[in-house]
N, C-alpha and C. Protein backbone atom coordinates (compact mmCIF):
# COMPACT_ATOMS: atom_id res chain seq x y z
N UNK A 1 -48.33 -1.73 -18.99
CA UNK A 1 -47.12 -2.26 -18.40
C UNK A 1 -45.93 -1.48 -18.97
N UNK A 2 -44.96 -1.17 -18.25
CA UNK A 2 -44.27 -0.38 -18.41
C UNK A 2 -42.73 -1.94 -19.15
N UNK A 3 -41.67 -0.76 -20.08
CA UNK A 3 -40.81 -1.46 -20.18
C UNK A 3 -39.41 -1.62 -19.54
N UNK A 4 -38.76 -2.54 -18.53
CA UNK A 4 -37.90 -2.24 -17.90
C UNK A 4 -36.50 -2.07 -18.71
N UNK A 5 -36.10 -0.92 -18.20
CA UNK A 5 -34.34 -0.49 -18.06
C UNK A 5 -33.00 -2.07 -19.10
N UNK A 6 -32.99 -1.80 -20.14
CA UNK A 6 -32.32 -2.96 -20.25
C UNK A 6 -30.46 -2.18 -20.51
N UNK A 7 -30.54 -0.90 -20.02
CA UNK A 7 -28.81 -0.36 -19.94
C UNK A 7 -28.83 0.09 -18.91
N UNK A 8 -27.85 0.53 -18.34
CA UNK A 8 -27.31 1.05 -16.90
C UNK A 8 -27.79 2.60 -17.05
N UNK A 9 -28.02 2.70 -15.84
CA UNK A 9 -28.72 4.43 -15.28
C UNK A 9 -27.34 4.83 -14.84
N UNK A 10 -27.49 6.06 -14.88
CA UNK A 10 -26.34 7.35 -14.85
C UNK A 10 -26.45 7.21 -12.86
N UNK A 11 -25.54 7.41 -12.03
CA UNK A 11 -25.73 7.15 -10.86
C UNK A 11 -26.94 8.09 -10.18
N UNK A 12 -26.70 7.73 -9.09
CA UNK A 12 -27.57 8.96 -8.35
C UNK A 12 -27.03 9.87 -7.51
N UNK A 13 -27.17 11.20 -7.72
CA UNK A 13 -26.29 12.05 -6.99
C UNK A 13 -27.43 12.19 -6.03
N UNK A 14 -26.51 11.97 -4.41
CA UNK A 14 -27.92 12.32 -3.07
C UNK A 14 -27.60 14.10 -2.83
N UNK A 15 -28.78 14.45 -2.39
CA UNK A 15 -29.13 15.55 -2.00
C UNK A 15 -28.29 16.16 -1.27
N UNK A 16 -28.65 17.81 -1.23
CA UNK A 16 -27.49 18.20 -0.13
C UNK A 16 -27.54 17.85 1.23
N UNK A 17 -28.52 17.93 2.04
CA UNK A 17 -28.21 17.22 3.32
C UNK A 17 -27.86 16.22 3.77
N UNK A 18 -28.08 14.87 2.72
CA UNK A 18 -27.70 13.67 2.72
C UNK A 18 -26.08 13.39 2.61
N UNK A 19 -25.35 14.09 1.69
CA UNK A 19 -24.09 14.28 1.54
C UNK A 19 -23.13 14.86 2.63
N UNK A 20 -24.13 16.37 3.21
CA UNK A 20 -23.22 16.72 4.36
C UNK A 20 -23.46 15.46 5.64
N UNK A 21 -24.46 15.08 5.58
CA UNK A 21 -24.78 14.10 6.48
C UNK A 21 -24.06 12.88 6.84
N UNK A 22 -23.35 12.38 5.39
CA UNK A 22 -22.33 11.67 5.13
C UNK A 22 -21.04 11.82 5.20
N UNK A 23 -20.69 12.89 4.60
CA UNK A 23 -19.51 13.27 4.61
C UNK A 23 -18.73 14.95 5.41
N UNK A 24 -19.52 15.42 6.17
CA UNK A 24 -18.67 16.27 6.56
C UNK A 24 -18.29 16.41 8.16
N UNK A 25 -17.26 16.61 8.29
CA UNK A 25 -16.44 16.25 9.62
C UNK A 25 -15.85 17.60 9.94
N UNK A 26 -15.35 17.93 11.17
CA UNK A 26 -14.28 18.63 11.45
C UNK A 26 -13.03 18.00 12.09
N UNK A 27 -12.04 18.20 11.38
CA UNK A 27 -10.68 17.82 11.61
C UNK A 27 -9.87 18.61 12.96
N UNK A 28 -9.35 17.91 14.13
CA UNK A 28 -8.81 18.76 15.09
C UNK A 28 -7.73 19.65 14.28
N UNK A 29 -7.43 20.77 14.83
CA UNK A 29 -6.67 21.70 14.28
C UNK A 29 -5.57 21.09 14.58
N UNK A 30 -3.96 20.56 14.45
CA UNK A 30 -3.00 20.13 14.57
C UNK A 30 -2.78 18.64 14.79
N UNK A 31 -4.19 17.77 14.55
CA UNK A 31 -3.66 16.78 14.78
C UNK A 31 -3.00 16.03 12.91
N UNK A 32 -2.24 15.13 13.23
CA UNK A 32 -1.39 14.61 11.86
C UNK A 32 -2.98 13.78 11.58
N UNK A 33 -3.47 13.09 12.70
CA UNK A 33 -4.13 11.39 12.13
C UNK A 33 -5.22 12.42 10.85
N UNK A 34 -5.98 13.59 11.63
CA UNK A 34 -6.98 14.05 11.29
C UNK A 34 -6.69 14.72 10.04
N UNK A 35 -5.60 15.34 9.90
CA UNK A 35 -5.31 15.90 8.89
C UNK A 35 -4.72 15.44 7.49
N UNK A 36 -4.57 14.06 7.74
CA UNK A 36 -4.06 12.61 6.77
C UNK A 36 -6.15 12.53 6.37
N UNK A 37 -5.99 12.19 7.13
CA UNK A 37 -7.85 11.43 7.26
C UNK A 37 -8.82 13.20 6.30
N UNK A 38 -8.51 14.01 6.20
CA UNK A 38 -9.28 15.14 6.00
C UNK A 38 -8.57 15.19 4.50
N UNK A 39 -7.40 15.06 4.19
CA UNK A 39 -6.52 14.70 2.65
C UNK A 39 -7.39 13.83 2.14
N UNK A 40 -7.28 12.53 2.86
CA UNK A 40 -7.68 11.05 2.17
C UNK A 40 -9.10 11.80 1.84
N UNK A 41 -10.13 11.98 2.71
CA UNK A 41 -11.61 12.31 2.45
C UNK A 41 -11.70 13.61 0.79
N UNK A 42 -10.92 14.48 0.63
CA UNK A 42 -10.86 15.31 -0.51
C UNK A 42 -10.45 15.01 -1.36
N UNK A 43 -9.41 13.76 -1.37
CA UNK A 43 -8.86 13.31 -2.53
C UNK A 43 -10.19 12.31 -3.38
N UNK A 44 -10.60 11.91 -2.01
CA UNK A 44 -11.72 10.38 -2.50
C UNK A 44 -12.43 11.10 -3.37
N UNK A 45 -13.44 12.67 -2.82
CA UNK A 45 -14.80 12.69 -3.04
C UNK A 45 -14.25 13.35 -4.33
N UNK A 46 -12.99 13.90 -5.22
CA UNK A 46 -12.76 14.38 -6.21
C UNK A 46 -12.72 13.31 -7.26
N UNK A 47 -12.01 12.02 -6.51
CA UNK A 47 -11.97 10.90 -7.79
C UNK A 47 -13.30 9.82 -7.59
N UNK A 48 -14.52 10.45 -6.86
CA UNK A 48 -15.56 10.11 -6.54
C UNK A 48 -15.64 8.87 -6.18
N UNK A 49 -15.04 8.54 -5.29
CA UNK A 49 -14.79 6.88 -4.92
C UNK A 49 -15.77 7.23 -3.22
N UNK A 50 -16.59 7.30 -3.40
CA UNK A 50 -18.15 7.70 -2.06
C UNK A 50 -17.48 6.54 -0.98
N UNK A 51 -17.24 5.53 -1.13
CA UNK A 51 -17.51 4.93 0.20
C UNK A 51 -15.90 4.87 0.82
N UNK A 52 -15.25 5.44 0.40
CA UNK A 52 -13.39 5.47 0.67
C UNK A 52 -13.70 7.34 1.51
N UNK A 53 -14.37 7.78 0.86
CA UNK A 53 -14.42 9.46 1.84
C UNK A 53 -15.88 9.13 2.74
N UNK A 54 -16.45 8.54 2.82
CA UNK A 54 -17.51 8.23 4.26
C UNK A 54 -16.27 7.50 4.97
N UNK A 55 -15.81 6.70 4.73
CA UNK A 55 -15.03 5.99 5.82
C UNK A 55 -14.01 6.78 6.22
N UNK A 56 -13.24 7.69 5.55
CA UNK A 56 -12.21 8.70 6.01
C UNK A 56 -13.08 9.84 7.16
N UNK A 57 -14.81 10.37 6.67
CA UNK A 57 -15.17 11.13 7.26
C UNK A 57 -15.51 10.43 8.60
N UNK A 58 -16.23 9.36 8.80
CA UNK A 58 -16.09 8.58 10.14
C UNK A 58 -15.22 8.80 10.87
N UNK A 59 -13.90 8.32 10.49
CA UNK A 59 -12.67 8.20 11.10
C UNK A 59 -12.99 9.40 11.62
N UNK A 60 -12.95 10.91 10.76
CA UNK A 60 -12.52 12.04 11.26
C UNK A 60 -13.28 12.27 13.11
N UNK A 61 -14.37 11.59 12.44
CA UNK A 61 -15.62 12.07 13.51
C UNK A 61 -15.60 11.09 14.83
N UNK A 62 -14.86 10.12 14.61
CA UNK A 62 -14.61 9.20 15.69
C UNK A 62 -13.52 9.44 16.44
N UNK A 63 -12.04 9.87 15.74
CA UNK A 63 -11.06 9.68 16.22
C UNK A 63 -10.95 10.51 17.49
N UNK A 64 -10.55 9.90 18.52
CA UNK A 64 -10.56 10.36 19.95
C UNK A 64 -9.56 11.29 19.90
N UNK A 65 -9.67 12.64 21.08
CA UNK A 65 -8.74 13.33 21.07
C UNK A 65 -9.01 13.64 22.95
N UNK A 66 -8.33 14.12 23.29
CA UNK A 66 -8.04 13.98 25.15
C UNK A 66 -9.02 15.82 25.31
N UNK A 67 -10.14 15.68 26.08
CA UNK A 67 -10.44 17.18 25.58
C UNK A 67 -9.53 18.22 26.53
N UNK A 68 -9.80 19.40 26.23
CA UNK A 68 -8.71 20.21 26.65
C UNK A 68 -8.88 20.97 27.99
N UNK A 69 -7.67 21.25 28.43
CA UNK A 69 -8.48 22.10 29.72
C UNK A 69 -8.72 20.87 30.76
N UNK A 70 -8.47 19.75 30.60
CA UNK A 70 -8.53 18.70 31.78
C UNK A 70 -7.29 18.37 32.10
């Protein structure tokens, strides 16, 4: 029988595809919302706050833009 963990584990860093998977977006070139939202996401993943830059990268990847040429 094994003995369980009685201090806290060091986090878990996920893999590289899992991360781009999570977090990487492309920002429209000139828009303000995207380019606020692409700040917020670099600032998060530096002060490593993970679920504040998934939700900025969402945004990025959701936010509607009118496509062009119509």
């Amino acid at each position: 029988m094994t003995t369980p963990f009685k201090y806290p584990q060091p986090p878990v860093e996920l893999a590289g595809a899992v991360e781009a998977y999570l977090y990487d977006c492309t920002p429209v070139e000139g828009c303000g919302v995207c380019t606020a939202l692409a700040r917020e996401l670099r600032e998060a993943r530096v002060a490593k706050k993970w679920s504040v830059a998934y939700d900025a990268a969402a945004e990025v990847r959701n936010h509607p833009h009118a496509q062009r040429g119509q």
